[in-house]
N, C-alpha and C. Protein backbone atom coordinates (compact mmCIF):
# COMPACT_ATOMS: atom_id res chain seq x y z
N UNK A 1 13.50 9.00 17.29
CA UNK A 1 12.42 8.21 16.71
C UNK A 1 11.09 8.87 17.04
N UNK A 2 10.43 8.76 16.15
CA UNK A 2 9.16 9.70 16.20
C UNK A 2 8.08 8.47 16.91
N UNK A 3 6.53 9.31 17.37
CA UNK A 3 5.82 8.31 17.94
C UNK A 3 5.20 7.18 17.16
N UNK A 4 5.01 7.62 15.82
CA UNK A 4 4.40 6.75 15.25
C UNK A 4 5.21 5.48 14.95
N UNK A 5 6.87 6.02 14.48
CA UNK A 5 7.33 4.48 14.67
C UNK A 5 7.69 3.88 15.50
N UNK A 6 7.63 4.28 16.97
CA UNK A 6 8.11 3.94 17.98
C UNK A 6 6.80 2.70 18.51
N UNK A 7 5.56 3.35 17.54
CA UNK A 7 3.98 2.07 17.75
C UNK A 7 4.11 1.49 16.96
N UNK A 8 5.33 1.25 15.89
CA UNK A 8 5.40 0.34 14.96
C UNK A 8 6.59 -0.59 15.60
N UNK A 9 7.33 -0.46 16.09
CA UNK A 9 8.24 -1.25 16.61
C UNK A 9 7.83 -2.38 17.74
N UNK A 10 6.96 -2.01 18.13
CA UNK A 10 6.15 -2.65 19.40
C UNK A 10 5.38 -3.65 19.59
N UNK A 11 6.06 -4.46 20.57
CA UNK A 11 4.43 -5.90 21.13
C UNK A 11 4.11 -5.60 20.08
N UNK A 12 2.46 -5.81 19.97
CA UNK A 12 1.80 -6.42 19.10
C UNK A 12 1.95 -6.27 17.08
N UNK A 13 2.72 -4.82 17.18
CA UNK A 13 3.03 -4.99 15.53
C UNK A 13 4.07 -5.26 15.11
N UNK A 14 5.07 -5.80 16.34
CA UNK A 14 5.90 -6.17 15.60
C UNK A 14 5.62 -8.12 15.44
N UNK A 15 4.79 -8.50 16.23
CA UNK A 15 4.18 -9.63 15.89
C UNK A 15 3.55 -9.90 14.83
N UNK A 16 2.91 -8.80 14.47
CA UNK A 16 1.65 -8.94 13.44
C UNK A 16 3.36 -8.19 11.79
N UNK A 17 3.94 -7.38 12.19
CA UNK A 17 4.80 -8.05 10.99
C UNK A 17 5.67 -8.95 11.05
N UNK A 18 5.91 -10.21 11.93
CA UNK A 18 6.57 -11.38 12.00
C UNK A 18 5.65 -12.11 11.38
N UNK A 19 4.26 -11.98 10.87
CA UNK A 19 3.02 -13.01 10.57
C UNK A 19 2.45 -13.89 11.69
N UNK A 20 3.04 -13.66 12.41
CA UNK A 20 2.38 -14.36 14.06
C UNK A 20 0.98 -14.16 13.96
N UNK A 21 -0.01 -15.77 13.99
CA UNK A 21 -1.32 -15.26 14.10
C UNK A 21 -1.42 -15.38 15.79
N UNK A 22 -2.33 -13.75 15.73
CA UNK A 22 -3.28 -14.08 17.41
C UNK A 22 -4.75 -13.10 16.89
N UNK A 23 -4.70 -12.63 18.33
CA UNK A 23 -5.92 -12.00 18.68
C UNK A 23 -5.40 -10.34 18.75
N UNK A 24 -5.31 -9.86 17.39
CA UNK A 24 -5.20 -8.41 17.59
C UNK A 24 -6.60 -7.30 17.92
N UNK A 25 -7.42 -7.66 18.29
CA UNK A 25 -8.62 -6.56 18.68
C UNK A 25 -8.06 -6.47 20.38
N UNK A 26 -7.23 -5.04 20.06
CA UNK A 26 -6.80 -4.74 21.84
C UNK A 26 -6.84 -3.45 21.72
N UNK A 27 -7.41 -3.02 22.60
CA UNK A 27 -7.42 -1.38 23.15
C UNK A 27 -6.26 -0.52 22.69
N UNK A 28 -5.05 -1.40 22.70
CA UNK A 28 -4.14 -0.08 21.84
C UNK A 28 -3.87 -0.17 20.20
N UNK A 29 -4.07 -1.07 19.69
CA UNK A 29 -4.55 -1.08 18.16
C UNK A 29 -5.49 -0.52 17.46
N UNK A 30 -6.84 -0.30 18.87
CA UNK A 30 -7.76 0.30 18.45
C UNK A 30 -7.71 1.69 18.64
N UNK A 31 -6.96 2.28 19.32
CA UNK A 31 -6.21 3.73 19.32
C UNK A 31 -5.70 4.24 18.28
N UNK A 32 -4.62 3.20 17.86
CA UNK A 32 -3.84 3.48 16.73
C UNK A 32 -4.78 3.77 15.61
N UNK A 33 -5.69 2.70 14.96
CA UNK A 33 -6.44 2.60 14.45
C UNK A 33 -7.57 4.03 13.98
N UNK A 34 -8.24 4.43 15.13
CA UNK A 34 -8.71 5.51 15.36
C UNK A 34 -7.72 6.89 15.09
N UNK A 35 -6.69 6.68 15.24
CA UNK A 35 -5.67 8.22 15.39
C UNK A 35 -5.39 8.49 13.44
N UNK A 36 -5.47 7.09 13.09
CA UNK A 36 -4.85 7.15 11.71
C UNK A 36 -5.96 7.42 10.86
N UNK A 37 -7.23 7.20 11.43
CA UNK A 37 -8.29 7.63 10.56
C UNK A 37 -8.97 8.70 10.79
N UNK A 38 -8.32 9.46 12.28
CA UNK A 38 -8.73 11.10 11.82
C UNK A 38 -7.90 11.65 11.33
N UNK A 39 -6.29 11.24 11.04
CA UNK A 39 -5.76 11.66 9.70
C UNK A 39 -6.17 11.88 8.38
N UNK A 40 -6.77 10.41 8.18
CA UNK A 40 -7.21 10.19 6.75
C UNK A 40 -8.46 11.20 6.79
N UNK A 41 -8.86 10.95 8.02
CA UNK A 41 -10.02 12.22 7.60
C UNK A 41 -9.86 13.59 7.19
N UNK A 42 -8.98 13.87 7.81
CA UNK A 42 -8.56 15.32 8.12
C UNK A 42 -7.76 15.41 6.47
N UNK A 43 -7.13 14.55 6.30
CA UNK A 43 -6.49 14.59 4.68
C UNK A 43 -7.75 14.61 3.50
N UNK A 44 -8.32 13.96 3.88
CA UNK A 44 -9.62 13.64 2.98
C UNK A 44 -10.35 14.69 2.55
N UNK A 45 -10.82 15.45 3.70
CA UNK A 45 -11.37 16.48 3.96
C UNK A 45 -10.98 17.87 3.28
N UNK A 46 -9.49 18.19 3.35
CA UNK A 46 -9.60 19.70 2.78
C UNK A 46 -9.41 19.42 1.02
N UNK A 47 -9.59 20.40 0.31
CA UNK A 47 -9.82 21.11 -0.48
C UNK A 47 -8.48 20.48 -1.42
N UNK A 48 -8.86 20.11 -2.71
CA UNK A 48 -7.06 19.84 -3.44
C UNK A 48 -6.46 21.03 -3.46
N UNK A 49 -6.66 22.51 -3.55
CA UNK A 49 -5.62 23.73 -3.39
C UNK A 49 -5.06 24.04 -2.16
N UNK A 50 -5.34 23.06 -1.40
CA UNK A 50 -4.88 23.06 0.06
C UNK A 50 -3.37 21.68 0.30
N UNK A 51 -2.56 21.72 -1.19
CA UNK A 51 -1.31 20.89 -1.30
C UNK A 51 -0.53 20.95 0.02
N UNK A 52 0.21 22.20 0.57
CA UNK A 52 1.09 22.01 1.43
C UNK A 52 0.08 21.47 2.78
N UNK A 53 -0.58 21.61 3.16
CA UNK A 53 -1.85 21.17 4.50
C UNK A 53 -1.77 19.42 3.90
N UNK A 54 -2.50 19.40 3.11
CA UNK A 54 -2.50 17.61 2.66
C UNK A 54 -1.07 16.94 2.79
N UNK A 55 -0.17 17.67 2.41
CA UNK A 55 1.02 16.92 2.20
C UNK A 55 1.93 16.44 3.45
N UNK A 56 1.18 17.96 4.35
CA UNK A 56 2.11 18.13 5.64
C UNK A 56 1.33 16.74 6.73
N UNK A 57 0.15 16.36 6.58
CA UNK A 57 -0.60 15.12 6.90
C UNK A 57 -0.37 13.81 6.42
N UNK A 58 0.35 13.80 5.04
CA UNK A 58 0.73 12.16 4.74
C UNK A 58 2.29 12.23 5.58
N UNK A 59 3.11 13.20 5.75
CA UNK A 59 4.39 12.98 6.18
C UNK A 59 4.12 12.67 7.53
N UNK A 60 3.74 13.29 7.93
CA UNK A 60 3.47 13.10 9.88
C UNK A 60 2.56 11.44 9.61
N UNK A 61 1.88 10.75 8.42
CA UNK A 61 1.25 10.14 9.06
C UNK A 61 2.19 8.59 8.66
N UNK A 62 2.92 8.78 7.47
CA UNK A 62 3.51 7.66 6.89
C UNK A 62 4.49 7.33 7.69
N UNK A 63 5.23 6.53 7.67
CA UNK A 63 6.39 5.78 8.10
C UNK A 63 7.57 6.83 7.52
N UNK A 64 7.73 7.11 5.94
CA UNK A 64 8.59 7.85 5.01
C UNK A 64 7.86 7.65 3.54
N UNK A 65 8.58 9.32 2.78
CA UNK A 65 7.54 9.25 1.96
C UNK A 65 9.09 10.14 1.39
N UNK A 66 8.97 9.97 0.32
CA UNK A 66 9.81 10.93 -0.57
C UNK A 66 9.73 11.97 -1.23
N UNK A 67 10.72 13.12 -1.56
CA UNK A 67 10.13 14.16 -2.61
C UNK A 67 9.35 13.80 -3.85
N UNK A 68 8.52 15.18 -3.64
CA UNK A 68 7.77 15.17 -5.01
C UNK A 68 6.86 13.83 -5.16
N UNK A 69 6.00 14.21 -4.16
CA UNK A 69 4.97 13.11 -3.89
C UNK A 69 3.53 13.53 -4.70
N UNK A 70 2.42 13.01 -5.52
CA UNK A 70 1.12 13.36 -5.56
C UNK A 70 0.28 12.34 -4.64
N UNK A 71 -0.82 12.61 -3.56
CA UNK A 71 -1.68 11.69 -3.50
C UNK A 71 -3.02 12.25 -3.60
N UNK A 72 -3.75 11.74 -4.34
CA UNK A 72 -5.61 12.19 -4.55
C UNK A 72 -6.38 12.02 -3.74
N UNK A 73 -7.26 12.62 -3.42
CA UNK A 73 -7.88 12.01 -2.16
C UNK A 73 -9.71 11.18 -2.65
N UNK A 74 -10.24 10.50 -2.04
CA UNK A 74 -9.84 10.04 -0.82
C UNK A 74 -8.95 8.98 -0.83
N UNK A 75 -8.10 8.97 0.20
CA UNK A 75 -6.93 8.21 0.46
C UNK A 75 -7.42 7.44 2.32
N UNK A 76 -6.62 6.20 2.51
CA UNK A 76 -7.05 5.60 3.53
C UNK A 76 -5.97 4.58 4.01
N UNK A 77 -5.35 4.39 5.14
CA UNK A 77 -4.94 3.50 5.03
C UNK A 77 -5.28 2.99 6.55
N UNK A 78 -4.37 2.32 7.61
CA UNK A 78 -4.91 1.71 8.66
C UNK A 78 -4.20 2.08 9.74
N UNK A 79 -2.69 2.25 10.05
CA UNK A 79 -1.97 3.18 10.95
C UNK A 79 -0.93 3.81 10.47
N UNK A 80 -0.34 3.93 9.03
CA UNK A 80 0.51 4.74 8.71
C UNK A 80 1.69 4.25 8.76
N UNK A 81 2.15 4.01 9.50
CA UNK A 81 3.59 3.87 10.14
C UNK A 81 4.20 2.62 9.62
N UNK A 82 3.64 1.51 9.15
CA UNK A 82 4.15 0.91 8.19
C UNK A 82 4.60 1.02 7.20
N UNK A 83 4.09 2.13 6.39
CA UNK A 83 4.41 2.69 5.22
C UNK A 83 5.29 3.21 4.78
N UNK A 84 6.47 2.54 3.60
CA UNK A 84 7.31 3.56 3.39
C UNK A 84 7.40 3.88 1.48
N UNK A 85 7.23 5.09 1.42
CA UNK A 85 7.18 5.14 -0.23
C UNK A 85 8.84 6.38 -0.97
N UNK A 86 9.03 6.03 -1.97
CA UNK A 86 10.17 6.56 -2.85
C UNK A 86 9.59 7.70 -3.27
N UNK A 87 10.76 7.72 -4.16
CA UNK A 87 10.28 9.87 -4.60
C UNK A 87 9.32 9.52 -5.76
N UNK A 88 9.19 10.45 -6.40
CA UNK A 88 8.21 10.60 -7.47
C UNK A 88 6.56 9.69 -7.49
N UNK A 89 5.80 9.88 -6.73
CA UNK A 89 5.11 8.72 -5.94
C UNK A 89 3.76 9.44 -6.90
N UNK A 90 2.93 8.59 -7.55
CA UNK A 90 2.00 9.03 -7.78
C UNK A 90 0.27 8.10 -7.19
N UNK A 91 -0.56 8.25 -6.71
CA UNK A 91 -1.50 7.72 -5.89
C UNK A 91 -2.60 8.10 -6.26
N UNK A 92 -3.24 7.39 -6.88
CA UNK A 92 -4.88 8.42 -7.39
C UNK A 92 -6.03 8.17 -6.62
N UNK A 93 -6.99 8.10 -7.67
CA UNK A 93 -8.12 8.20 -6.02
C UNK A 93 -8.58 7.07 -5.20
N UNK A 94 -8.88 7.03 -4.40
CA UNK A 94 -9.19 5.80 -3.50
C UNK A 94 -8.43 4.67 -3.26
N UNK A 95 -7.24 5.00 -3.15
CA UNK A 95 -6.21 4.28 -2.94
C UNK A 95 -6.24 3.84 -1.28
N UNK A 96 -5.89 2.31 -0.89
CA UNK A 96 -6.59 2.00 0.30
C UNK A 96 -5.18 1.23 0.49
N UNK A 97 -4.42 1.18 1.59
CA UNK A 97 -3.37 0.05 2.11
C UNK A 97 -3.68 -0.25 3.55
N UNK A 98 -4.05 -1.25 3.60
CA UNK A 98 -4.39 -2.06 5.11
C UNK A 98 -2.62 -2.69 5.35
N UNK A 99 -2.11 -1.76 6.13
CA UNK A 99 -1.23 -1.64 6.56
C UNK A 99 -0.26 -2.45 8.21
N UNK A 100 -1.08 -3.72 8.02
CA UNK A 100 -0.69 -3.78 9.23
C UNK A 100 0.63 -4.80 9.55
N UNK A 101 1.13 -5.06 8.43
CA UNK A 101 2.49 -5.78 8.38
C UNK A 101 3.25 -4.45 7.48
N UNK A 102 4.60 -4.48 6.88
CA UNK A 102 5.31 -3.63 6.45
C UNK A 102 4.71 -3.21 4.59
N UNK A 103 4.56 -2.23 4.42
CA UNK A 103 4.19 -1.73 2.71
C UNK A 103 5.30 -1.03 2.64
N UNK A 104 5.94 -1.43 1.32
CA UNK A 104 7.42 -0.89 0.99
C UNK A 104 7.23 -0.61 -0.50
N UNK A 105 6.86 1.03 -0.65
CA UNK A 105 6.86 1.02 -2.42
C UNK A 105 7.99 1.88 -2.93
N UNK A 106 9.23 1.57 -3.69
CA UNK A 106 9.92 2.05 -4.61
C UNK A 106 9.56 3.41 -5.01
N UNK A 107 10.84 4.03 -5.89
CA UNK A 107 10.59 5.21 -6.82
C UNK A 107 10.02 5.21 -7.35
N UNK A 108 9.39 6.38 -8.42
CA UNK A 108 9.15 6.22 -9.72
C UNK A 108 7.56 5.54 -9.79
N UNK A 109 6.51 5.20 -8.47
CA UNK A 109 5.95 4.10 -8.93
C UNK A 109 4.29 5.06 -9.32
N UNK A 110 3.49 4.83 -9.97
CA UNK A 110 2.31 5.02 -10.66
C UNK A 110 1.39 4.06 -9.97
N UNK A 111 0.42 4.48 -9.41
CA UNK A 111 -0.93 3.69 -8.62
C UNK A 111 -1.91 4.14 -9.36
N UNK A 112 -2.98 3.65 -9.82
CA UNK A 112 -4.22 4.20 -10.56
C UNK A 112 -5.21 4.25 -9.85
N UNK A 113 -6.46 4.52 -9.62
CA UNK A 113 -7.50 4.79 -8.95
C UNK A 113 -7.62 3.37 -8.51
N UNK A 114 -8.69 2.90 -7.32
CA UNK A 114 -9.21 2.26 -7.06
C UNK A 114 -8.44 1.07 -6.39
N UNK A 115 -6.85 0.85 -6.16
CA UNK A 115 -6.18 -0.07 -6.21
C UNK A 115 -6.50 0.31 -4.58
N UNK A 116 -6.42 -1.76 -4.25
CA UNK A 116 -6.04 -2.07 -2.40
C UNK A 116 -4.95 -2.89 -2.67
N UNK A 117 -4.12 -1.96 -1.66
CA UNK A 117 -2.85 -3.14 -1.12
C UNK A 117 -3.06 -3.41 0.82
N UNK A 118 -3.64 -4.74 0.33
CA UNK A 118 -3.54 -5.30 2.05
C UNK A 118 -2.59 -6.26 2.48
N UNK A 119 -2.25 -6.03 3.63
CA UNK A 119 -1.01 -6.89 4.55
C UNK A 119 -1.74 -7.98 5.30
N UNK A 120 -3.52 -7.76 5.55
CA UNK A 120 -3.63 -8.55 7.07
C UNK A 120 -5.11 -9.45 5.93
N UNK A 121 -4.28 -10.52 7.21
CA UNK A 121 -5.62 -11.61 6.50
C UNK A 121 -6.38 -12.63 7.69
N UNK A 122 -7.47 -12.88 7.99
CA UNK A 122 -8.22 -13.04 9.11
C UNK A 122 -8.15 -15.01 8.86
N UNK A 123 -8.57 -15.29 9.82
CA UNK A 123 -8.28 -16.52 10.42
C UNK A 123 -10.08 -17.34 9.36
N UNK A 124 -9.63 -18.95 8.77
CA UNK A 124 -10.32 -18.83 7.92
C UNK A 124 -11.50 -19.65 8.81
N UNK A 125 -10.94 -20.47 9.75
CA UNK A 125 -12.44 -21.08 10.78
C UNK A 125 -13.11 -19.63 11.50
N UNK A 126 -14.80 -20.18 11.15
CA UNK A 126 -15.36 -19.01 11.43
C UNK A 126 -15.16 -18.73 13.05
N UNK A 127 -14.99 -19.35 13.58
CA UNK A 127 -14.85 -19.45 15.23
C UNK A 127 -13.93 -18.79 15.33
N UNK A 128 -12.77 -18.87 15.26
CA UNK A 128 -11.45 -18.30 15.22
C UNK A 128 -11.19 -17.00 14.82
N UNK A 129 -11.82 -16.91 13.24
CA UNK A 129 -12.11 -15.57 12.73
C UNK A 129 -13.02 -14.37 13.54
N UNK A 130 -14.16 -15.34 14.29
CA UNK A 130 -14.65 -14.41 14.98
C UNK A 130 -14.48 -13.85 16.61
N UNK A 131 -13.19 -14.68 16.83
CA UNK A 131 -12.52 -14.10 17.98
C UNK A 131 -11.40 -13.26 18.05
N UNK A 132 -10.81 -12.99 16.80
CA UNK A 132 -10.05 -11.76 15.96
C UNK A 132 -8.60 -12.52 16.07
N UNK A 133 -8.67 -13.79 15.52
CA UNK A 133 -7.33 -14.34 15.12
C UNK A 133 -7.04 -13.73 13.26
N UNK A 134 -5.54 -12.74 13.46
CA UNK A 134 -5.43 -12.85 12.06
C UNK A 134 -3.71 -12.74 12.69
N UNK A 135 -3.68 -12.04 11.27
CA UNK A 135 -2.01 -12.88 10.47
C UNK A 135 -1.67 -11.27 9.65
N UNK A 136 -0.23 -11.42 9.40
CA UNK A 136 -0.29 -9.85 8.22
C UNK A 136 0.94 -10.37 7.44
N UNK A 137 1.16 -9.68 6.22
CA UNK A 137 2.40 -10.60 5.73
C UNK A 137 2.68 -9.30 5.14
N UNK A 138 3.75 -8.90 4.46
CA UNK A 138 4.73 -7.63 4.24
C UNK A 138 4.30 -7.57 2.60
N UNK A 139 4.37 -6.31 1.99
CA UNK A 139 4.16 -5.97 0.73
C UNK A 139 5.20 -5.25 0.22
N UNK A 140 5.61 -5.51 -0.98
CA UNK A 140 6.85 -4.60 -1.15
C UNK A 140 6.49 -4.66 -3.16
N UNK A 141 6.65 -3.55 -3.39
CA UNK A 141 6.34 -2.62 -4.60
C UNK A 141 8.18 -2.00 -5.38
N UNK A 142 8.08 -2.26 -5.93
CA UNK A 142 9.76 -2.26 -7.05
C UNK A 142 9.58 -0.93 -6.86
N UNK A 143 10.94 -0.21 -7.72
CA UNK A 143 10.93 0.92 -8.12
C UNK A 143 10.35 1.13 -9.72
N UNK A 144 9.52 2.24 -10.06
CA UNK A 144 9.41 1.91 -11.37
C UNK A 144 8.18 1.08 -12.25
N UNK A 145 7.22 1.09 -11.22
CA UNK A 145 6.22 0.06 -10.99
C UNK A 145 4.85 0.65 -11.77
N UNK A 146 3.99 0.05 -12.47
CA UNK A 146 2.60 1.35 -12.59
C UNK A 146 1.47 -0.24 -11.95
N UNK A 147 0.63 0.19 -11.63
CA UNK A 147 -0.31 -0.84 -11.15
C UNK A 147 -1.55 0.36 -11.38
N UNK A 148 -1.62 -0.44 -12.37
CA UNK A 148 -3.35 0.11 -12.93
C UNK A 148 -4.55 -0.02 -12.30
N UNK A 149 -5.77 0.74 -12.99
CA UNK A 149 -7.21 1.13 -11.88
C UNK A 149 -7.63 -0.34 -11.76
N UNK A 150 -8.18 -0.29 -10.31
CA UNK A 150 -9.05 -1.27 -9.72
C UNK A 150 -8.10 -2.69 -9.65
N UNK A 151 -6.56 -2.82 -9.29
CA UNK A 151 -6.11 -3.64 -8.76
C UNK A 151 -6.38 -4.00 -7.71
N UNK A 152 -5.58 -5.67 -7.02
CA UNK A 152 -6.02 -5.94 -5.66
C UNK A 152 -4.23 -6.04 -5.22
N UNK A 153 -3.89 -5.57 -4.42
CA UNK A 153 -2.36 -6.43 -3.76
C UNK A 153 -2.70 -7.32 -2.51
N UNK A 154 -2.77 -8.19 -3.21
CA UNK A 154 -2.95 -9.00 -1.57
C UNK A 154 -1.65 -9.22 -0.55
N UNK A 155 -1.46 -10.31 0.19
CA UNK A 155 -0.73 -9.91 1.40
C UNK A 155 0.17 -11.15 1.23
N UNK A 156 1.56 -10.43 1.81
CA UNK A 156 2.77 -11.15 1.04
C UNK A 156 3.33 -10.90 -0.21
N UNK A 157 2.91 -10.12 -0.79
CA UNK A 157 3.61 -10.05 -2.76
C UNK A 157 4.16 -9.18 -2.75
N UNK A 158 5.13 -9.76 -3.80
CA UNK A 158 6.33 -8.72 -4.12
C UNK A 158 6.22 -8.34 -5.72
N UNK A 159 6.48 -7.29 -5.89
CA UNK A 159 6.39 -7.04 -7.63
C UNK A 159 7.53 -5.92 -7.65
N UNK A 160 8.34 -6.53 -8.88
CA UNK A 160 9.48 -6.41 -9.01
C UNK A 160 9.40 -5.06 -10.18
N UNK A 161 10.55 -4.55 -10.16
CA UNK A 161 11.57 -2.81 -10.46
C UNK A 161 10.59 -3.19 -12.07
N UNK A 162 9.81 -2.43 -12.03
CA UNK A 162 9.24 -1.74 -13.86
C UNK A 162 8.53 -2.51 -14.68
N UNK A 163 7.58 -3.67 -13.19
CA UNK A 163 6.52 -4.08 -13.74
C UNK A 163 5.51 -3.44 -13.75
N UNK A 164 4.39 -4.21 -14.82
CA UNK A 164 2.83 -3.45 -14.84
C UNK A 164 2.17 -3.97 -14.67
N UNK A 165 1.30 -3.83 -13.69
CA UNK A 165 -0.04 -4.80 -13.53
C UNK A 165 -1.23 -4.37 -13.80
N UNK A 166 -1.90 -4.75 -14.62
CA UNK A 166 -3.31 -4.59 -15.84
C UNK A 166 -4.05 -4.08 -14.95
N UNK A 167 -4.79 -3.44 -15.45
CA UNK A 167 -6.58 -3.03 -14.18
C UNK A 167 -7.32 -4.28 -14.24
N UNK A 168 -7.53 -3.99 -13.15
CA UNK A 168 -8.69 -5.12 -12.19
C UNK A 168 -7.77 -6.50 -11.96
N UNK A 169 -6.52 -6.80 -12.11
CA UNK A 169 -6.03 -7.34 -11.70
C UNK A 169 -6.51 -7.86 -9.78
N UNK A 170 -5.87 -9.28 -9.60
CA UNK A 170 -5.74 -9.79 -8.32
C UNK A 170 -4.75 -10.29 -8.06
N UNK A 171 -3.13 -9.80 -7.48
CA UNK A 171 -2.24 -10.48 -7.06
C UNK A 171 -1.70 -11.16 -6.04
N UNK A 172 -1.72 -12.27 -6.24
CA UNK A 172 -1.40 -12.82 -5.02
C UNK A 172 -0.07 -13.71 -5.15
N UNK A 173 0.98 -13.39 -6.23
CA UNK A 173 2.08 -14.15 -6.10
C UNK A 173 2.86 -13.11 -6.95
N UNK A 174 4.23 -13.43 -6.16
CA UNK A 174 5.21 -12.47 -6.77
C UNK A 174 5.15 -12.16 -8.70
N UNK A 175 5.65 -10.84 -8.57
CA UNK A 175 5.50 -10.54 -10.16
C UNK A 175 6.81 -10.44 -10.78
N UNK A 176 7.29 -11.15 -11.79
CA UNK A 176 8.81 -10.47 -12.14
C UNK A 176 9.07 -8.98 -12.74
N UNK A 177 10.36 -8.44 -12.14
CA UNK A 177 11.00 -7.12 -12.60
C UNK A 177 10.34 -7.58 -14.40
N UNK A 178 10.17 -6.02 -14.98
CA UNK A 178 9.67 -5.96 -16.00
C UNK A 178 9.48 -6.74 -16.55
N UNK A 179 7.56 -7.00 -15.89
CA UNK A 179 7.31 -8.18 -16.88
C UNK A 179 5.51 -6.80 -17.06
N UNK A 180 4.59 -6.89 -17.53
CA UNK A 180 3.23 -7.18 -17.89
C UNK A 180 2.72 -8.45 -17.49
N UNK A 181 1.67 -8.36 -16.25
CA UNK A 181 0.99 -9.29 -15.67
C UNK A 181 -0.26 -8.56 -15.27
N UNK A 182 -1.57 -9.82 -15.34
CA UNK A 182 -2.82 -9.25 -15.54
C UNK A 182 -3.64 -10.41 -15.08
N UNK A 183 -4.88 -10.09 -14.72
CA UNK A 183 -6.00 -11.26 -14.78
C UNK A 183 -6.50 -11.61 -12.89
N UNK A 184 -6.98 -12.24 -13.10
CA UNK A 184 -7.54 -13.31 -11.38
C UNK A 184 -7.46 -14.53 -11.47
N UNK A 185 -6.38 -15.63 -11.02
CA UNK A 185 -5.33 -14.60 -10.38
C UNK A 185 -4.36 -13.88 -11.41
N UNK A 186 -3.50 -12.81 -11.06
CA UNK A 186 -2.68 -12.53 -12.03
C UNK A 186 -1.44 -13.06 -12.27
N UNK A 187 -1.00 -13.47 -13.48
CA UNK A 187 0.23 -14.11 -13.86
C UNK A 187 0.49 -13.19 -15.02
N UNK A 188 2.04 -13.53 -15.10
CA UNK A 188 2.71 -12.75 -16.05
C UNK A 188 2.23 -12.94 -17.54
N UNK A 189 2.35 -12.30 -18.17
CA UNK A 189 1.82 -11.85 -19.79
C UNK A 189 2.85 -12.16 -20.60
N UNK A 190 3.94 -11.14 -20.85
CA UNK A 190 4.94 -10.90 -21.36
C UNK A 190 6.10 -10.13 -20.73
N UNK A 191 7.29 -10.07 -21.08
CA UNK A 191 7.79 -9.28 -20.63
C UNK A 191 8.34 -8.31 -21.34
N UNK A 192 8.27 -6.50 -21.01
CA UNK A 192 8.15 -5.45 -21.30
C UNK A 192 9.97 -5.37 -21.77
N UNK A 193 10.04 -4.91 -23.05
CA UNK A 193 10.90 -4.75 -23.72
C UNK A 193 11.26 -3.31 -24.38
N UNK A 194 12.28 -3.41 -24.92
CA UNK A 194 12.40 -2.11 -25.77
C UNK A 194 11.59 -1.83 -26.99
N UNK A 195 11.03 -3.03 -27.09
CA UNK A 195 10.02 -2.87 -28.43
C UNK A 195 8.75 -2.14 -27.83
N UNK A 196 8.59 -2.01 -26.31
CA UNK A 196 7.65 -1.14 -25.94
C UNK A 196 7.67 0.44 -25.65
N UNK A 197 9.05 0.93 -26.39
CA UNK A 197 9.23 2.46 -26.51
C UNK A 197 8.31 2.68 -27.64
N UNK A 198 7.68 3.67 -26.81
CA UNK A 198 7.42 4.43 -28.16
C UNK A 198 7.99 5.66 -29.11
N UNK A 199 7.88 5.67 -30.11
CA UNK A 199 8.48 6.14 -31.17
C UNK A 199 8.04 7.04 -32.20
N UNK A 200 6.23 7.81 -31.98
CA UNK A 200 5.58 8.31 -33.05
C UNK A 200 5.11 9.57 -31.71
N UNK A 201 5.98 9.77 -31.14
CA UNK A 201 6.08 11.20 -30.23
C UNK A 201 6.00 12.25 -30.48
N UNK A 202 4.92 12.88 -30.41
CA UNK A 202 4.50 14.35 -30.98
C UNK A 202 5.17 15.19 -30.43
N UNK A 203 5.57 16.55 -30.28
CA UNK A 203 5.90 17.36 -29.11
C UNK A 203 6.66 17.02 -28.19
């Protein structure tokens, strides 16, 4: 077991992915915290012709990541090690996962610019909130999935194998396997059929 999941298995995150609310502002979260964002820096930072260097930084930093990965930078997330993504992974720019309960994304899946998927959600009395009571709830992403520019994933949702979720979407409740869902909040549309092949294919 490598170190990073060996700080995912542990006291406080494995509380914070049980949804246990407390007081996570502790000296070793804030380590973690710090270690994962001179990753992101260091990923952020070089050059896009610098593929194998970038790539060799999301593997060391993710949980698991599959062949034949793209991610754009800037990219960000919060300790990594929650994270686990399928093959064919595509991630565009400014893609952000506040990671502090489990993110589980499928094959095949398409992210568009601008999308946040967060796990952690802060305590809503301001008193409470401001003594660092929060909560994290698990995210999990189908295989097969596209989630268009400037989505939100909030914390807890599941969206199911070869759905699509519209840009600028806000989800906060499960999505069904191939459906089209859109809006704030987002609810399902229709569901994606064979009448959505297309058929006037050039080349």
């Amino acid at each position: 077991m490598t170190e990073k999941n060996a700080q995912g298995n542990t006291g406080p995150y494995e509380m914070l992915r049980n949804g246990v609310w407390s007081n996570y502002i502790r000296p070793d979260i804030a380590r973690d915290l710090l270690r994962c964002e001179e990753q992101c820096f260091l990923f952020n930072s070089l050059p896009p012709s610098q593929t194998a260097k970038k790539q060799a930084i999301i593997k060391n930093l993710v949980g698991s990541i599959g062949e034949n990965f793209t991610l754009h930078s800037p990219f960000r997330c919060d300790f990594g090690f929650n994270i686990s993504i399928g093959h064919n992974f595509v991630g565009n720019f400014n893609l952000t996962i506040l990671d502090e309960a489990l993110v589980t994304i499928g094959d095949n899946v398409f992210i568009g610019p601008n999308v946040g998927i967060y796990t952690i959600t802060h305590a809503l009395n301001p008193t409470q909130r401001n003594a660092g009571i929060m909560a994290a709830r698990p995210v999990r992403i189908g295989s097969n999935v596209w989630i268009c520019a400037n989505a939100i994933i909030l914390p807890g949702v599941t969206i199911g194998d070869g759905a699509v979720i519209a840009a600028g979407s806000v989800v906060s409740r499960p999505v069904p396997p191939l459906t089209l869902a859109a809006g704030n909040p987002c609810r399902p549309i229709r569901p994606i059929t064979d009448n959505d092949i297309i058929t006037d294919i050039i080349g």
